[in-house]
Protein backbone atom coordinates (compact mmCIF):
# COMPACT_ATOMS: atom_id res chain seq x y z
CA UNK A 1 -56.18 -141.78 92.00
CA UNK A 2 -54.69 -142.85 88.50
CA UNK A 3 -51.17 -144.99 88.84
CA UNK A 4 -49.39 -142.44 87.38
CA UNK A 5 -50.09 -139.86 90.33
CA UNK A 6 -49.28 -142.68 92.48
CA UNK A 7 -45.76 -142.97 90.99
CA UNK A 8 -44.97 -139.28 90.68
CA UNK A 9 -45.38 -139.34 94.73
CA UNK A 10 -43.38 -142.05 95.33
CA UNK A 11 -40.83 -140.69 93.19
CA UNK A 12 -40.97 -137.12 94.61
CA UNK A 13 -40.64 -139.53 97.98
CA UNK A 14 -37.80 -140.90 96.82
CA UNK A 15 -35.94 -138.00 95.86
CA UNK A 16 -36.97 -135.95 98.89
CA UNK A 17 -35.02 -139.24 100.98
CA UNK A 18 -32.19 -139.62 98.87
CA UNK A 19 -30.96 -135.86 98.31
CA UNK A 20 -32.72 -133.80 101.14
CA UNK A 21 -33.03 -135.81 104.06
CA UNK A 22 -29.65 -137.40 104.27
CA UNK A 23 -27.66 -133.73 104.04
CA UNK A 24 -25.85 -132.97 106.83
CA UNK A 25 -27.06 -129.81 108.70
CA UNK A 26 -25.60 -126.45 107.37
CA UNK A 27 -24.94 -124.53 109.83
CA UNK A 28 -22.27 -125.56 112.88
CA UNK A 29 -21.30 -123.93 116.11
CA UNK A 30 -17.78 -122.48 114.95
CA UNK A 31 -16.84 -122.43 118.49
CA UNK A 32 -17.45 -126.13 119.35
CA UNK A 33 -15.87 -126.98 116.10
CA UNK A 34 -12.90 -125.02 116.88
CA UNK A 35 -12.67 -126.46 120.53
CA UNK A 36 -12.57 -130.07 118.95
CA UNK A 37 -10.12 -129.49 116.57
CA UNK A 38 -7.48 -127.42 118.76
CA UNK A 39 -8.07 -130.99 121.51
CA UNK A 40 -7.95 -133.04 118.24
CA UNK A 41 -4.45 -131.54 116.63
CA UNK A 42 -2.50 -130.38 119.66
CA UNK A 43 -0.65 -133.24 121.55
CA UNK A 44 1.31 -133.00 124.85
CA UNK A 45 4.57 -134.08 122.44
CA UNK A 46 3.73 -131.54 119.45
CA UNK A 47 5.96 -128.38 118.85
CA UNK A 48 3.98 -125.02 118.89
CA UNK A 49 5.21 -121.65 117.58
CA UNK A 50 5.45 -118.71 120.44
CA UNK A 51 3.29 -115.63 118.74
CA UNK A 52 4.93 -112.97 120.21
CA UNK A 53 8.93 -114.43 119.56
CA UNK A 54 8.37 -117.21 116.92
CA UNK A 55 10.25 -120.22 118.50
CA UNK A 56 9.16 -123.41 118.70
CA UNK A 57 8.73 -125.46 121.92
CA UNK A 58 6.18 -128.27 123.44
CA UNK A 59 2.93 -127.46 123.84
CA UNK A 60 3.63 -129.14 127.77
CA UNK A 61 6.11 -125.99 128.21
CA UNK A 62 3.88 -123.20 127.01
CA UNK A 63 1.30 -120.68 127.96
CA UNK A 64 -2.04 -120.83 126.64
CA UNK A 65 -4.13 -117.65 126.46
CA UNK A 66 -6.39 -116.72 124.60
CA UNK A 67 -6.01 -119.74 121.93
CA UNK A 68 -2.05 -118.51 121.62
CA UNK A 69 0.34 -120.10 122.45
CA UNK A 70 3.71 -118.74 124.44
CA UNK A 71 6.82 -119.62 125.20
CA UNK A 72 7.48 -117.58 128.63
CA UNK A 73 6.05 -114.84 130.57
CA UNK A 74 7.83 -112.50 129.44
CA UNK A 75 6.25 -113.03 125.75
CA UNK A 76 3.43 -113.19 127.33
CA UNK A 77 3.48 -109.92 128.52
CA UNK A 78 4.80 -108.21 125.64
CA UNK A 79 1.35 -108.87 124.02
């Protein structure tokens, strides 16, 4: 092989290693991503909006169904 063949592989290496290999992956698991983030930005002390009434109250004094958050049972039900 000549040199210069020799360095047009090393530098198609190269590229491949710098640019391709260190991408992160493409696609993600919305659902896992979702998960972690709702874990991530909801703490016991944070206020949450009800979706059926619209006030605001601790996430420790809510209802949680169906990633929704609610202030009583009787929102709850409404929905």
């Amino acid at each position: 092989m000549s040199p210069q063949w020799i360095v047009v592989i090393v530098l198609i290496v190269a590229v491949y290693f710098i640019f391709i290999k260190k991408r992160p992956p493409l696609r993600h698991n919305k659902k896992e991503t979702t998960k972690k983030k709702n874990k991530e930005e909801v703490q016991s002390n944070d206020m949450v909006e009800c979706v059926e009434c619209g006030i605001y109250c601790e996430v420790d004094d809510t209802i949680l169904s169906n990633n929704k958050y609610y202030c009583s049972q009787e929102c709850l039900k409404k929905s």
